[in-house]
Protein backbone atom coordinates (compact mmCIF):
# COMPACT_ATOMS: atom_id res chain seq x y z
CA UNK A 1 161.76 -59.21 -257.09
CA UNK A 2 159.19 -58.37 -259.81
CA UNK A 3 161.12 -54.85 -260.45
CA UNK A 4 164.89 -55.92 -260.41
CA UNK A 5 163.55 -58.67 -263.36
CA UNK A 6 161.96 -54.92 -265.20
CA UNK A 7 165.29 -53.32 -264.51
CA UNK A 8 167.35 -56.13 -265.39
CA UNK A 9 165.47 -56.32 -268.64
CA UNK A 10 164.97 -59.96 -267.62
CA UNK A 11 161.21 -60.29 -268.56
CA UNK A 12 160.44 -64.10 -268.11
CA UNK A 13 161.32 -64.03 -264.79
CA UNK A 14 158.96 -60.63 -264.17
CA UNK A 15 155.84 -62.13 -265.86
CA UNK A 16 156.40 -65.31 -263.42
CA UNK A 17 156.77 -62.87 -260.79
CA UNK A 18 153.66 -60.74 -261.64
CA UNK A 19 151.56 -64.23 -262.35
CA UNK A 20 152.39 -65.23 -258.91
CA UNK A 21 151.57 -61.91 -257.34
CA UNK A 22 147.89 -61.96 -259.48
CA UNK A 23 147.70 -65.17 -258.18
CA UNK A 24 147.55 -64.06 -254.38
CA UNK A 25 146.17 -60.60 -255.24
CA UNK A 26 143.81 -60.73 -258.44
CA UNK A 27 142.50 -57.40 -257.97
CA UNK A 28 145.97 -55.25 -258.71
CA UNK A 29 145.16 -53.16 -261.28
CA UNK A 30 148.52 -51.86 -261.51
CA UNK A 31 150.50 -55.36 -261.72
CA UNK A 32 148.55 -56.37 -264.54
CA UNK A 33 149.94 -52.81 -265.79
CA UNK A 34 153.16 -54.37 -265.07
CA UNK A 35 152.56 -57.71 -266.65
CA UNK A 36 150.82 -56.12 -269.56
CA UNK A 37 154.02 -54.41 -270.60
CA UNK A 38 156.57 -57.75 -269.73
CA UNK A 39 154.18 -59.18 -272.15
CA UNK A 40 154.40 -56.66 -274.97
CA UNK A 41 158.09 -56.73 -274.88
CA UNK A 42 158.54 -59.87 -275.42
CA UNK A 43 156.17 -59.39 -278.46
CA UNK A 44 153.08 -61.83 -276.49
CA UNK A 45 150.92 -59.73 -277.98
CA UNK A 46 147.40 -61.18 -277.36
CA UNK A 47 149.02 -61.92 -273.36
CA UNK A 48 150.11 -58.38 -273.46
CA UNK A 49 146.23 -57.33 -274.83
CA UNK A 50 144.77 -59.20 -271.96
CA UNK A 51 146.93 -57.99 -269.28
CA UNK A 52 146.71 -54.34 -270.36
CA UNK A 53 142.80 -55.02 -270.73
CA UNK A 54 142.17 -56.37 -267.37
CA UNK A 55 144.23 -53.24 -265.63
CA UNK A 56 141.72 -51.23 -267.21
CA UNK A 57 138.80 -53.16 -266.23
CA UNK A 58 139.74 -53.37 -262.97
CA UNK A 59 140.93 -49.64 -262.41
CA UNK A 60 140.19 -47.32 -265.68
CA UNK A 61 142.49 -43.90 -264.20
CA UNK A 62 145.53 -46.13 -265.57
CA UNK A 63 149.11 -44.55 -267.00
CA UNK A 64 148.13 -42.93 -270.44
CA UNK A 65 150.95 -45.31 -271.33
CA UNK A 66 148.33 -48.40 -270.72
CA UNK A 67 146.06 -46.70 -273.70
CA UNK A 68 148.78 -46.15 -275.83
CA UNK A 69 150.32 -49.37 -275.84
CA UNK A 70 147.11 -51.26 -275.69
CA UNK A 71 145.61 -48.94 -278.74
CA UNK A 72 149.10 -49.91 -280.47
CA UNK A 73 149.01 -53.68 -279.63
CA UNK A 74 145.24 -53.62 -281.24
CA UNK A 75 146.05 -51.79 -284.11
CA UNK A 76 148.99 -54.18 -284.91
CA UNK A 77 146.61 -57.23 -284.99
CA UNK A 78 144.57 -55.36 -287.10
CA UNK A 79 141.36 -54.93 -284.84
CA UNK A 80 140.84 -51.25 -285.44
CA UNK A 81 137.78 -50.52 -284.31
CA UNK A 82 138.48 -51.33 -280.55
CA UNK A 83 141.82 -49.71 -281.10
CA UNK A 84 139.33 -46.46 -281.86
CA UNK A 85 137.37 -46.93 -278.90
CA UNK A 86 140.60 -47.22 -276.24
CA UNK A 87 142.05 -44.27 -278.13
CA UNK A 88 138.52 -42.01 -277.81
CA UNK A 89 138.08 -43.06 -273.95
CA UNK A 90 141.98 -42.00 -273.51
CA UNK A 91 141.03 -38.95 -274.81
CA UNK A 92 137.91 -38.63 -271.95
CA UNK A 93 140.42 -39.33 -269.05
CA UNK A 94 143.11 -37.35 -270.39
CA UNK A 95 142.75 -33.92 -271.98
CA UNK A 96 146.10 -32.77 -271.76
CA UNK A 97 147.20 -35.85 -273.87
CA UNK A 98 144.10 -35.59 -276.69
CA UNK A 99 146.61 -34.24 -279.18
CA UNK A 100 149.07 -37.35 -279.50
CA UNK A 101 145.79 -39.79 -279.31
CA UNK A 102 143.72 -38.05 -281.57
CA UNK A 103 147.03 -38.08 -283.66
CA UNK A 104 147.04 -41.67 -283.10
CA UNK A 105 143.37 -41.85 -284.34
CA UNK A 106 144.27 -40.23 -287.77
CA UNK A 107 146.94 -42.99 -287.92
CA UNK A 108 144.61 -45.95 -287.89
CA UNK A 109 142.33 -43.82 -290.28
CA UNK A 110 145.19 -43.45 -292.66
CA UNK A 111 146.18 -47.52 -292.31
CA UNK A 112 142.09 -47.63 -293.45
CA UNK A 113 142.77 -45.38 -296.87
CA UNK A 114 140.09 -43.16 -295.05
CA UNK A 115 142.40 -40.24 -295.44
CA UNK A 116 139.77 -37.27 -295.32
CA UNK A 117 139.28 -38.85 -291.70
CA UNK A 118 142.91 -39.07 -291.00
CA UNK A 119 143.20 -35.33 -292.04
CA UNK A 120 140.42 -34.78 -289.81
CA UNK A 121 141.87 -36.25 -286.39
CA UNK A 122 145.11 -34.71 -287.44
CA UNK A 123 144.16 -31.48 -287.95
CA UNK A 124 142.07 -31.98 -284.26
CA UNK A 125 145.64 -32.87 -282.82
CA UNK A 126 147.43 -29.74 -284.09
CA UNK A 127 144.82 -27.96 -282.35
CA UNK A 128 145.09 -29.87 -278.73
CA UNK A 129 148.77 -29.29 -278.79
CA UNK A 130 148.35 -25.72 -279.84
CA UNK A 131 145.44 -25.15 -276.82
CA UNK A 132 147.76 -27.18 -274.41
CA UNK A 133 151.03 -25.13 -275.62
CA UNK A 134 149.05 -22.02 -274.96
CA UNK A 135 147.73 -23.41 -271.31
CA UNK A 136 151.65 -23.94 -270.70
CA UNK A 137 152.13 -20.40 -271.23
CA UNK A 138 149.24 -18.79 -269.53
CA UNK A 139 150.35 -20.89 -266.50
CA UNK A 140 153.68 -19.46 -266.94
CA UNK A 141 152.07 -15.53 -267.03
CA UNK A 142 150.12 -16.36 -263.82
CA UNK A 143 153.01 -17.26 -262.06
CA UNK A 144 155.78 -14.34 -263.10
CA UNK A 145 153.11 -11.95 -263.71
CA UNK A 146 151.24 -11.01 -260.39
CA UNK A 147 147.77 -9.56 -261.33
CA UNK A 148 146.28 -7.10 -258.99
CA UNK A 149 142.73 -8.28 -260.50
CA UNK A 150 142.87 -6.15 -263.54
CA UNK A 151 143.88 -7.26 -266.85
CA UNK A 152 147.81 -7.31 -267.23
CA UNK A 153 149.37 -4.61 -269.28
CA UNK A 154 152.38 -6.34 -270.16
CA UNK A 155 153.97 -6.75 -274.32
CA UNK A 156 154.40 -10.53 -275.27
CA UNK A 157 156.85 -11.88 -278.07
CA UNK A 158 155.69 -15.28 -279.98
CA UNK A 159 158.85 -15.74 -282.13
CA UNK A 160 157.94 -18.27 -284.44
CA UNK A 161 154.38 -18.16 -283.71
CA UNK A 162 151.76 -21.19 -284.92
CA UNK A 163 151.30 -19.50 -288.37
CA UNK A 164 147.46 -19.90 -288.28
CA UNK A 165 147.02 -17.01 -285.31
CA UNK A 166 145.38 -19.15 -283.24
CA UNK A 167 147.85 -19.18 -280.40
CA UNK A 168 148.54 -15.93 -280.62
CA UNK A 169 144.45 -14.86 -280.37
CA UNK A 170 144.42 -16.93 -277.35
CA UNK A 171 147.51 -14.76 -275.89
CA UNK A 172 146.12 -11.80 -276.83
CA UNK A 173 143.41 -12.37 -274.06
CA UNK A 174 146.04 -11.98 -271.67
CA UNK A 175 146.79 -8.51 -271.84
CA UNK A 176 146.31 -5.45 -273.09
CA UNK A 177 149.40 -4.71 -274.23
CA UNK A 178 151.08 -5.94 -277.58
CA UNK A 179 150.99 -9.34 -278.67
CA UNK A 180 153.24 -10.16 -281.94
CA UNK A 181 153.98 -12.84 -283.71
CA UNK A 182 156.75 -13.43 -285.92
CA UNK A 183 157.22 -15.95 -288.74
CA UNK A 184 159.39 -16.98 -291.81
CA UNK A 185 156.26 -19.50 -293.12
CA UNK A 186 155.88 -19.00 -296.82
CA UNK A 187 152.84 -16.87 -297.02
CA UNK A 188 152.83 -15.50 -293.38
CA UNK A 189 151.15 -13.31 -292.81
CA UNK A 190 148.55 -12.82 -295.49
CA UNK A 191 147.59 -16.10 -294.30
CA UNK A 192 146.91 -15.24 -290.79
CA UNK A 193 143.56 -14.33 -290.96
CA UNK A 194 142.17 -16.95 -288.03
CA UNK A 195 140.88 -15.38 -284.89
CA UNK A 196 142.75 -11.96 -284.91
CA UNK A 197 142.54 -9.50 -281.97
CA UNK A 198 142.66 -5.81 -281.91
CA UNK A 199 146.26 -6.34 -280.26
CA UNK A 200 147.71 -8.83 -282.32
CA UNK A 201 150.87 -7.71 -284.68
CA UNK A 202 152.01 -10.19 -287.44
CA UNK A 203 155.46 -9.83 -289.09
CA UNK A 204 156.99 -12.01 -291.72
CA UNK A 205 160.76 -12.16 -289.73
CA UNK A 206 163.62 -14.55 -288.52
CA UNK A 207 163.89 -15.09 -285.13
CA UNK A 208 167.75 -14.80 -285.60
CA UNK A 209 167.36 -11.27 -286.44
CA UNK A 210 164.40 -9.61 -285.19
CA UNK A 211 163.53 -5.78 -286.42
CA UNK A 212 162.64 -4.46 -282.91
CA UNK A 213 164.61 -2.68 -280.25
CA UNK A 214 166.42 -4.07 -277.66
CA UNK A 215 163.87 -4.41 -274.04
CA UNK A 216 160.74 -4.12 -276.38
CA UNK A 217 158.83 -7.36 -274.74
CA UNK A 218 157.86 -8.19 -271.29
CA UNK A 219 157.51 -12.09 -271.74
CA UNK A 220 158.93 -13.99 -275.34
CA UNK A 221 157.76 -17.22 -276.00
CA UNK A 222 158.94 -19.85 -278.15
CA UNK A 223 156.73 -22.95 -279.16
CA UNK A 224 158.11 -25.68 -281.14
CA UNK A 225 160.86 -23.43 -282.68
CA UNK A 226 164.36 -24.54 -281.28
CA UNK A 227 164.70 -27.77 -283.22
CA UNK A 228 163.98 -25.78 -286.58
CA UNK A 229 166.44 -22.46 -286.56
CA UNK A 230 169.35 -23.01 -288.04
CA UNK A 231 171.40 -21.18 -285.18
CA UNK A 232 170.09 -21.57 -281.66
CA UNK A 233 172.39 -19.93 -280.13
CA UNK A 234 172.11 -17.22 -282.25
CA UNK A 235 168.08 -17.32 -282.09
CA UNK A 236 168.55 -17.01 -278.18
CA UNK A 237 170.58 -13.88 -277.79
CA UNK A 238 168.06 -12.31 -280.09
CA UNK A 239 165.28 -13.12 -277.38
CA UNK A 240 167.49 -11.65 -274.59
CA UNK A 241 168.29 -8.79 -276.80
CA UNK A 242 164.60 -7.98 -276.97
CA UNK A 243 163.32 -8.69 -273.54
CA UNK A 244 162.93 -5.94 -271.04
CA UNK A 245 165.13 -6.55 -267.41
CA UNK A 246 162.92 -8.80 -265.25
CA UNK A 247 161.27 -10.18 -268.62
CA UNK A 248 160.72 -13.70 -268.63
CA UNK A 249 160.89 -16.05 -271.02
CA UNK A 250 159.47 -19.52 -271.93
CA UNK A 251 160.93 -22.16 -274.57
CA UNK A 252 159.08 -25.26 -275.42
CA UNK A 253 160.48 -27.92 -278.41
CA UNK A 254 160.08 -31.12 -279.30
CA UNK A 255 161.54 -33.40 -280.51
CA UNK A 256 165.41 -32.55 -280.53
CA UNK A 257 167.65 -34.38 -282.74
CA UNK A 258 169.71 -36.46 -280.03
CA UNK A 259 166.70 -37.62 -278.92
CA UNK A 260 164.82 -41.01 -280.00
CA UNK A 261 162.67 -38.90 -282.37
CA UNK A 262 164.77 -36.26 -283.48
CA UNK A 263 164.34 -37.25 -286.96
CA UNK A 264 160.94 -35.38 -286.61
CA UNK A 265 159.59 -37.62 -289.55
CA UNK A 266 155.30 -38.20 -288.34
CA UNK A 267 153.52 -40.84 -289.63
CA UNK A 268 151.11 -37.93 -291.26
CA UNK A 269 154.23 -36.22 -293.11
CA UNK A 270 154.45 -39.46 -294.43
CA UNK A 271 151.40 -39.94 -295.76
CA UNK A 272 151.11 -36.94 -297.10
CA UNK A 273 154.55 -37.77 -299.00
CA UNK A 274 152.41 -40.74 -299.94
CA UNK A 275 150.30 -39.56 -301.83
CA UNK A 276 151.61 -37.12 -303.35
CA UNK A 277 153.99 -39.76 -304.96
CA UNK A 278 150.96 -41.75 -305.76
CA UNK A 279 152.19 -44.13 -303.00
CA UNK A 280 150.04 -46.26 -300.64
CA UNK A 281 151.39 -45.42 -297.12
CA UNK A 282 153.54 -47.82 -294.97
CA UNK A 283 152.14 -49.36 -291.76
CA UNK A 284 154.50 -48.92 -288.88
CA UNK A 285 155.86 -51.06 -286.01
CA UNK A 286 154.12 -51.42 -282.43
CA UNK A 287 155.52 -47.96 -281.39
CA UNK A 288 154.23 -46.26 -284.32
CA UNK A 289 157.08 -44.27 -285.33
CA UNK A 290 158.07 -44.09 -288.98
CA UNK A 291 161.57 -44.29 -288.16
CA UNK A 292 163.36 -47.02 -285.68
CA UNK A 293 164.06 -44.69 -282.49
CA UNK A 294 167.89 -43.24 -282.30
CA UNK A 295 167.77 -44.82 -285.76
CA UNK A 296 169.21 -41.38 -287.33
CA UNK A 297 172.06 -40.95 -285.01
CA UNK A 298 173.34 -44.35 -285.66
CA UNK A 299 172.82 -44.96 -289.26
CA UNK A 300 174.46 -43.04 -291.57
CA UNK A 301 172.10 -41.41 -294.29
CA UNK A 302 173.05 -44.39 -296.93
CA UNK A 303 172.72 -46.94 -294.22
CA UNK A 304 169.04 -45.65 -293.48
CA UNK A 305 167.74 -45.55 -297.39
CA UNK A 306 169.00 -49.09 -297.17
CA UNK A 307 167.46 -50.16 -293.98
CA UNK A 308 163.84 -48.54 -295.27
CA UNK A 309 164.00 -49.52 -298.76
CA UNK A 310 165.55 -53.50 -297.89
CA UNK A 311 164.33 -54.16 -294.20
CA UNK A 312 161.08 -51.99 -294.24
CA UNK A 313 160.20 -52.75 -297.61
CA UNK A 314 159.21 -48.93 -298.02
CA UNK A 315 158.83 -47.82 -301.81
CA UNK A 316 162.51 -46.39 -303.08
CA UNK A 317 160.68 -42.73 -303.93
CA UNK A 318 159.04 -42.57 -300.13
CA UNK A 319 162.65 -43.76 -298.62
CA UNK A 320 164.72 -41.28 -300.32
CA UNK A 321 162.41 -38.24 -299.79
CA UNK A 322 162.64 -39.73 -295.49
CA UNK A 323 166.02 -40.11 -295.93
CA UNK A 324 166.16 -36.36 -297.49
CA UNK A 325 164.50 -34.55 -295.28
CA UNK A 326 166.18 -36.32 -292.23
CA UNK A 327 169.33 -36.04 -293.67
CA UNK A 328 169.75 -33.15 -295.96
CA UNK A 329 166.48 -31.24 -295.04
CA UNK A 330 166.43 -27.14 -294.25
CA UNK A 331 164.35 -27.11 -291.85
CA UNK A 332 166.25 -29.20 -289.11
CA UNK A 333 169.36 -27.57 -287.06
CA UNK A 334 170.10 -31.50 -285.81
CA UNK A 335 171.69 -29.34 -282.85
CA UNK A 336 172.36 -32.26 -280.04
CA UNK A 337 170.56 -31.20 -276.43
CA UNK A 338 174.03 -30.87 -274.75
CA UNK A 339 174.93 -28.10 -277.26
CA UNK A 340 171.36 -25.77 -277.32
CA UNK A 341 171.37 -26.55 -273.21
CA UNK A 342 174.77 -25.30 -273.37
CA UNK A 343 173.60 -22.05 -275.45
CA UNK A 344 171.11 -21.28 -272.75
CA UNK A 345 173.90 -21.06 -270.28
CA UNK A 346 175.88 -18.66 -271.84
CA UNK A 347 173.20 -16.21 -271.77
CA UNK A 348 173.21 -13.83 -268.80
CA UNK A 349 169.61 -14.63 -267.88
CA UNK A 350 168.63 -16.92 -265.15
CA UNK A 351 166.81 -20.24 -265.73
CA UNK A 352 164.21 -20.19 -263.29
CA UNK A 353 162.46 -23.26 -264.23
CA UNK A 354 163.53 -26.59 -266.55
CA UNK A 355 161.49 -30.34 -267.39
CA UNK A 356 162.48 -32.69 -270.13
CA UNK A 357 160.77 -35.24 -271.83
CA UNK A 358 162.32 -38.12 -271.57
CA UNK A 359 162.62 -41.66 -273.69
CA UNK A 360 164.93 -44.12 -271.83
CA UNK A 361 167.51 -45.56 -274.11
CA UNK A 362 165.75 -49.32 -275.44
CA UNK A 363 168.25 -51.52 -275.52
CA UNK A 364 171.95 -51.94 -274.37
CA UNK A 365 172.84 -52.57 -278.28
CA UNK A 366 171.30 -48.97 -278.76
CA UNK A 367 173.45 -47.54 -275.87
CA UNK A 368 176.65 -49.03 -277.36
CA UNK A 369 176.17 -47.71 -280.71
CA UNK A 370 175.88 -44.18 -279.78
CA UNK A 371 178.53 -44.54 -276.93
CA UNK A 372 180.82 -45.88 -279.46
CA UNK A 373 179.68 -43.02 -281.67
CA UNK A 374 179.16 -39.61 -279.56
CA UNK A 375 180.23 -40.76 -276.02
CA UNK A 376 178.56 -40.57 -273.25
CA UNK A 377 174.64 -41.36 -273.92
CA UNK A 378 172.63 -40.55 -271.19
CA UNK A 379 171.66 -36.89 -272.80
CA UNK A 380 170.34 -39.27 -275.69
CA UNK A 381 167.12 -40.08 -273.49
CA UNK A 382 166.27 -36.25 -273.26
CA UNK A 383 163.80 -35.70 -276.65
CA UNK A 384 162.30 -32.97 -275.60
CA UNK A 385 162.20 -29.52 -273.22
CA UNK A 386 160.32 -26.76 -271.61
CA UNK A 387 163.08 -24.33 -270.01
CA UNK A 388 162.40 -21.09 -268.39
CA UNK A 389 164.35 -17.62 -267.54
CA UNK A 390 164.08 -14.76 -266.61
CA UNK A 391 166.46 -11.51 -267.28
């Protein structure tokens, strides 16, 4: 009964539900979960605190969700440090989501003005994403890459590599063939100067045209590239073009623009907006994002200065440079997922492996806007993919 209230949205009638259940069974960890979240969307916020604190109490291995919300909830009534302390034992139980909670640590750092802190925890998240990306990929080698024991021998393709060399050093272990990275980052590659290996290559390039032959790479990987270059489709025949027959390759991005988040504005971007207009930086709403979720599909880019300037009371200077880069910026492609999924498919490789990251669409006055406006909106919940192929 408890889950057709959830699904139904109707979340009275599921916190009576999971009260009742507690009642009989005070020891479920996971319906306090449950009641913890009925709570926080119905903005109970110290009821939600409670409920989310007692699942933990009772069984710490919860959802990451549990920390994040929790962390959020705490942070939104202002009690920081204990938001710190769920945040650093999230990052304990689960390593492969330290990046987006130590992100979340430099957040409450920057709310604090502590921004040589903030810096800090966001420069530590960069670097968990960068050591998870790379994890992704090495998984990826093991798999299409039998080993006989010895080190493999094959030549590996980072288009758009992290411009620091870092993930590139790491992928350089893997082989001891060539491992290049390409970039169009203003100063790349003199820049590159972070953990280099005897095998790594670094070439200031576009990914839409690449200066190599056609078959020159066994495996090309792409990390956080496809939102950014300007033609997808065009950026993907390139990487066929240059992989060998039997080459495999593996394409990670987040967030795309259809998506909830595709207006790829983080709360550190912001701050660092912030202060370089002198501006003190705006706290954000329980889900910590500095725009409101599918907000840039459905407003138009008038209607969203508005909304930020009027409704978020946002400085005019920090709203127009959001609704810039959102808007107007170079370095989105605001390609929809239908249309780069569809760019894959024209390709005559095979996709041998595909998971999204999904955000389910909030409300149904969220879903009607962007039905009215696009269509159909269930590829709206899809922010984010990891797709595989092979030639």
């Amino acid at each position: 009964m408890a889950q057709k209230c959830d699904l139904a949205a109707n979340f009275p009638g599921a916190i009576d539900c999971y009260q009742q259940i507690l009642a009989l069974q005070p020891q479920r960890a996971d319906i306090y979960a449950k009641l913890g979240n009925a709570f926080y969307q119905q903005k109970k916020l110290n009821q939600a605190v409670f409920a989310f604190q007692q699942a933990i109490a009772l069984q710490p291995k919860q959802e990451p969700s549990v920390y994040r919300d929790l962390g959020a909830l705490l942070v939104e009534q202002k009690q920081h440090e204990r938001a710190i302390a769920i945040y650093q034992k999230a990052i304990k139980l689960y390593p492969n989501c330290a990046s987006e909670f130590y992100h979340k640590l430099g957040d409450i750092y920057q709310r604090q003005n502590k921004y040589f802190l903030a810096k800090n925890f966001w420069r530590k998240a960069k670097q968990e994403r960068a050591l998870l990306n790379i994890k992704q990929v090495i998984q990826c080698i093991q798999q299409y890459f039998p080993s006989t024991g010895k080190l493999l021998a094959i030549d590996i393709l980072d288009s758009g590599c992290e411009p620091t060399g870092k993930q590139l050093a790491l992928l350089a272990e893997q082989t001891t063939g060539r491992v290049v990275g390409t970039n169009i980052y203003p100063g790349f590659p003199q820049k590159t100067i972070q953990r280099r290996r005897g095998n790594n290559e670094f070439y200031f390039m576009d990914g839409c045209k690449l200066d190599f032959d056609s078959a020159t790479f066994d495996l090309v990987v792409s990390i956080d590239v496809l939102e950014h270059v300007r033609q997808p489709d065009v950026y993907l025949q390139e990487c066929y073009r240059v992989l060998r027959p039997g080459g495999i390759g593996f394409f990670s991005w987040y967030p795309i623009w259809s998506g909830a988040t595709g207006h790829h504005i983080h709360p550190d971007m912001v701050a660092q907006a912030a202060q370089k207009l002198n501006l003190s930086c705006p706290n954000y709403s329980l889900n910590n994002d500095s725009l409101p979720w599918w907000g840039h599909l459905i407003f138009s880019a008038q209607e969203m200065l508005s909304f930020l300037i009027e409704h978020k009371k946002y400085d005019p200077q920090l709203a127009k440079w959001m609704r810039d880069y959102t808007y107007h910026g170079q370095d989105l492609n605001r390609w929809h997922w239908q249309d780069i999924r569809q760019s894959f498919e024209h390709i005559a490789w095979e996709i041998v492996a595909e998971h999204h990251h999904v955000k389910q669409l909030t409300s149904d006055n969220i879903k009607q806007q962007l039905t009215q406006k696009y269509g159909d909106p269930k590829d709206f919940e899809i922010c984010g993919a990891k797709i595989i192929i092979r030639k």
